[in-house]
Protein backbone atom coordinates (compact mmCIF):
# COMPACT_ATOMS: atom_id res chain seq x y z
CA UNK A 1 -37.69 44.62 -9.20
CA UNK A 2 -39.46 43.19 -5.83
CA UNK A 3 -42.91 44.03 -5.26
CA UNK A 4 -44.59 43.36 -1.93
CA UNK A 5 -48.14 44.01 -1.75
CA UNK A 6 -48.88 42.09 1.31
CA UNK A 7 -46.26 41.18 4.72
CA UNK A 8 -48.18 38.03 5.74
CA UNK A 9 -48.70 35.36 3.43
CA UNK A 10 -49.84 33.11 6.26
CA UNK A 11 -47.91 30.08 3.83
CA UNK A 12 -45.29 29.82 6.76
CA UNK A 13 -47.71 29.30 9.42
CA UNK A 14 -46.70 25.16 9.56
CA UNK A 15 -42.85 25.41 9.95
CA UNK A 16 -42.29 26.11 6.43
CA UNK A 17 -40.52 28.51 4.35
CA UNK A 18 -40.60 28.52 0.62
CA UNK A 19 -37.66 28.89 -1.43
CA UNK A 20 -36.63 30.61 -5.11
CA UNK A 21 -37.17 27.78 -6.70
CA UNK A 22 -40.78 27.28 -5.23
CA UNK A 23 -39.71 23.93 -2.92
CA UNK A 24 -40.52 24.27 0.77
CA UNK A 25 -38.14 24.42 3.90
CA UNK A 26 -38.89 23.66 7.57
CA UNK A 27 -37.91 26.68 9.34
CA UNK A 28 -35.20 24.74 11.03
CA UNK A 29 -33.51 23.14 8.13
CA UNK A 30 -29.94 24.13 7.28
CA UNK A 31 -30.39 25.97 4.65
CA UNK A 32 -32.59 28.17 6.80
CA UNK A 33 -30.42 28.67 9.78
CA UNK A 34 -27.85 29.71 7.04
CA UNK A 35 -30.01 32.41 5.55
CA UNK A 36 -31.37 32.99 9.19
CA UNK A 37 -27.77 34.24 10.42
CA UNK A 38 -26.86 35.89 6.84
CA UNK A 39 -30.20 38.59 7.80
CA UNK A 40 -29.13 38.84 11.28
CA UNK A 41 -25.94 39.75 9.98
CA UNK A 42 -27.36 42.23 7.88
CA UNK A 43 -29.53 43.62 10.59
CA UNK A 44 -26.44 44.05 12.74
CA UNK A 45 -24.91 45.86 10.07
CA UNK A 46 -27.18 48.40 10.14
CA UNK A 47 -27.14 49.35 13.49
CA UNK A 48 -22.92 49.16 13.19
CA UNK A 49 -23.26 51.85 9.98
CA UNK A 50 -25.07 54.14 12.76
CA UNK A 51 -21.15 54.73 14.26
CA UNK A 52 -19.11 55.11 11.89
CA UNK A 53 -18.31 57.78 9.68
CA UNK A 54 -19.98 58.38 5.98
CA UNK A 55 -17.19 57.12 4.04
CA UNK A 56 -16.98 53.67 6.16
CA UNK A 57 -20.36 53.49 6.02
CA UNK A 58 -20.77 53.37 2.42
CA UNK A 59 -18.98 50.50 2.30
CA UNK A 60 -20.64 48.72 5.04
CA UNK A 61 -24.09 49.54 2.44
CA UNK A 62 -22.72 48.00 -0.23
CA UNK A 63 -21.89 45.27 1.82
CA UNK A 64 -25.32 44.91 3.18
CA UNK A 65 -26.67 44.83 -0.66
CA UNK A 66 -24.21 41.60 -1.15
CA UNK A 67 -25.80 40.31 1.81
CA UNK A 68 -29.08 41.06 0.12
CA UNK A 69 -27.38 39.07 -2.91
CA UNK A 70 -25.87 36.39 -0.41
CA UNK A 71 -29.31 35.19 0.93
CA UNK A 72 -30.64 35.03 -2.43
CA UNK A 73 -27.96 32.91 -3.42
CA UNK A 74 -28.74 30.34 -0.48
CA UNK A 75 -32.41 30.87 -0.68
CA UNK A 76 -32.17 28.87 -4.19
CA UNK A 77 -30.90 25.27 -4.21
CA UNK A 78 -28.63 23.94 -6.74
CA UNK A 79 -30.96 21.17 -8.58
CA UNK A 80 -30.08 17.78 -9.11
CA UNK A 81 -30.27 18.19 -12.66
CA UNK A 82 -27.81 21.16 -12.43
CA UNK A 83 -25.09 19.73 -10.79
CA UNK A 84 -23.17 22.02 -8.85
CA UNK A 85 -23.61 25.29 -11.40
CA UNK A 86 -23.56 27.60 -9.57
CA UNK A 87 -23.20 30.67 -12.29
CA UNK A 88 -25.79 33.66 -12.09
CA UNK A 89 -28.35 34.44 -14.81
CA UNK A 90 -31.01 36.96 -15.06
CA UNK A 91 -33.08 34.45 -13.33
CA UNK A 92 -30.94 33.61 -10.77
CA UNK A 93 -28.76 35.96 -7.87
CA UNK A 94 -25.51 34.10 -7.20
CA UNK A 95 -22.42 35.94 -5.06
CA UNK A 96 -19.60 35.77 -7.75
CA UNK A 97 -15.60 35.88 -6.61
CA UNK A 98 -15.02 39.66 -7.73
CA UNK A 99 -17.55 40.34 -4.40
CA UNK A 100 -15.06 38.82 -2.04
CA UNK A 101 -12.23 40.53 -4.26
CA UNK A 102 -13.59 44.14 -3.44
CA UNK A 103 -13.81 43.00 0.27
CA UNK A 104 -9.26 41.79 -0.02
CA UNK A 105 -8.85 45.27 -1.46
CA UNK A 106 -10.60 47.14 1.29
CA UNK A 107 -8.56 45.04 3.89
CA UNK A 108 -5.50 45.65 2.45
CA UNK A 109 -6.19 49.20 2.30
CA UNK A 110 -7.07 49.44 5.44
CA UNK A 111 -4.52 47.22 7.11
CA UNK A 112 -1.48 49.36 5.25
CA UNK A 113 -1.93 52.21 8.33
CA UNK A 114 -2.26 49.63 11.15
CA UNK A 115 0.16 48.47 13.40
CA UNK A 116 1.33 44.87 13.25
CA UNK A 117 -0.64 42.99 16.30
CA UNK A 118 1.52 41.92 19.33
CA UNK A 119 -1.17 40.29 20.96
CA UNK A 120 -5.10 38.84 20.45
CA UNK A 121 -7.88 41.84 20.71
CA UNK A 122 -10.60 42.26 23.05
CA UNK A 123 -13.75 43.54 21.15
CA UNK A 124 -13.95 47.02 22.38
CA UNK A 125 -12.55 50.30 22.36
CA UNK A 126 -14.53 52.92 20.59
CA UNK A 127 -18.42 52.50 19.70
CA UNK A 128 -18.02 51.86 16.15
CA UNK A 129 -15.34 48.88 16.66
CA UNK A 130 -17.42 47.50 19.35
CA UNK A 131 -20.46 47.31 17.11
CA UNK A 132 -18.07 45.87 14.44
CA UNK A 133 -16.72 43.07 16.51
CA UNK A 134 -20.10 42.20 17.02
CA UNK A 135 -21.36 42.05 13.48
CA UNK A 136 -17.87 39.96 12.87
CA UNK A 137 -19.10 37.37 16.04
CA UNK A 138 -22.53 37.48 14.12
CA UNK A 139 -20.30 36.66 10.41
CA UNK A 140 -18.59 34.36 11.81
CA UNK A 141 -21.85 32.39 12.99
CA UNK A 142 -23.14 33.18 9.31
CA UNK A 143 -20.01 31.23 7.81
CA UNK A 144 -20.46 28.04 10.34
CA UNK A 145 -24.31 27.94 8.93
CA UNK A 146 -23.04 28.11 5.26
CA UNK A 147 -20.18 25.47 5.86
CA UNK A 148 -22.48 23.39 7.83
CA UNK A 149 -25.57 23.53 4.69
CA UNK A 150 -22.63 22.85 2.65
CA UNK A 151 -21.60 19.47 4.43
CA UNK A 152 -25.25 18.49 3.72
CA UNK A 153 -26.20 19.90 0.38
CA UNK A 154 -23.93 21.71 -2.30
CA UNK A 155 -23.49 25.86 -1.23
CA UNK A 156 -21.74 27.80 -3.76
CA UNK A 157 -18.20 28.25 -3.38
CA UNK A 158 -18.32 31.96 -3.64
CA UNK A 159 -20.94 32.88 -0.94
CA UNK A 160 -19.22 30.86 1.64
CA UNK A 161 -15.40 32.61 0.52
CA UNK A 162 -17.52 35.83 0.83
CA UNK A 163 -18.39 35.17 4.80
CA UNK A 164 -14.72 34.11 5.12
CA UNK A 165 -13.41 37.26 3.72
CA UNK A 166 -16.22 39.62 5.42
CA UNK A 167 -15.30 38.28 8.93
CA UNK A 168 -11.35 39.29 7.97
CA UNK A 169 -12.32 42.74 6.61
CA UNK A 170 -14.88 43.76 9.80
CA UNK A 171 -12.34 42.38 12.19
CA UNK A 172 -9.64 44.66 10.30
CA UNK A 173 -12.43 47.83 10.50
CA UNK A 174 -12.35 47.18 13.85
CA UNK A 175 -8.72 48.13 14.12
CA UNK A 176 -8.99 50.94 11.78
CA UNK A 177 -12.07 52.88 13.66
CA UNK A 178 -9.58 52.14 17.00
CA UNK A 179 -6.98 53.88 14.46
CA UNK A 180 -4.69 50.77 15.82
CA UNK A 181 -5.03 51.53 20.00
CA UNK A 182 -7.21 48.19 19.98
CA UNK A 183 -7.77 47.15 24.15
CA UNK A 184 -4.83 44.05 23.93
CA UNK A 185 -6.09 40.71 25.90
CA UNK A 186 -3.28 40.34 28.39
CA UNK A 187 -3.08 36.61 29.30
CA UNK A 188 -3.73 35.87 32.80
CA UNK A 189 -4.58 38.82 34.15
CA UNK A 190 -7.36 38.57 36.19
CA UNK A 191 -5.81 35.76 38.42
């Protein structure tokens, strides 16, 4: 269990963030932007589960808790010694592959009552998709920072299919709380 006594440490007054496995981080390092976007994310989240209905918004809470899980994953390095094991412990949070499995079942259960798409989908229509498309712009972002810590260090393989498949499912809750009458982008119409 966490225990915060005290908000300000006054450690990260230099640039620095420390990490699980006690190392330090400048603020702008990869790995930082990465868990940087996965909180923002999360943040977003919340405010989206304000519009939606109870049963949605359970699932959009256990999504923020594997968001919780997410940035613990990223906030502790793989070790040189450890290769690229990336398997959780009791000493150490990793997203596993049955997370992003829940997150295909919800999309397919929510995508067997839409409509097939005819055409791309401006972010809109009624409060509760509009929030969602923004918390899937925000995902998306989240995914770049993991792919891009990735190309410079190793990320595990789960968190970042996570991101892919959370950007899928909010985009497909976006269609569901529109109950499929999503406003259609109509090419060229403004000229």
């Amino acid at each position: 269990m966490v225990k915060l006594n005290k908000i300000y440490t006054r450690t990260g007054d230099a640039g620095t963030t420390g990490l699980v496995d006690g190392s330090r981080r400048a603020k702008f390092d990869p790995r930082m932007n990465a868990i940087g976007d996965v909180d923002e994310l999360n943040s977003a989240l919340g405010w989206a589960i304000m519009a939606v209905a109870a049963t949605t918004a359970a699932d959009l809470r256990r999504i923020q808790n594997d968001l919780f899980d997410l940035g613990a994953d990223l906030a502790t390095p793989v070790g040189e010694a450890e290769g690229a094991d990336f398997a959780p412990s009791e000493m150490v949070l990793r997203i596993v592959p049955a997370q992003a499995d829940w997150i295909e079942a919800r999309i397919d259960a929510l995508n067997e009552n839409l409509p097939p798409l005819t055409s791309f989908i401006l972010p809109g229509g009624s409060e509760g998709a509009a929030r969602i498309h923004l918390v899937r712009a925000i995902a998306r972002r989240a995914e770049r920072a993991g792919v891009a810590l990735a190309a410079v260090e190793p990320v595990n393989p789960a968190a970042l299919m996570y991101l892919n498949r959370l950007s899928d499912y909010l985009f497909v809750l976006a269609r569901a709380l529109n109950a499929g009458n999503d406003p259609l982008w109509v090419p060229g119409a403004s000229r």
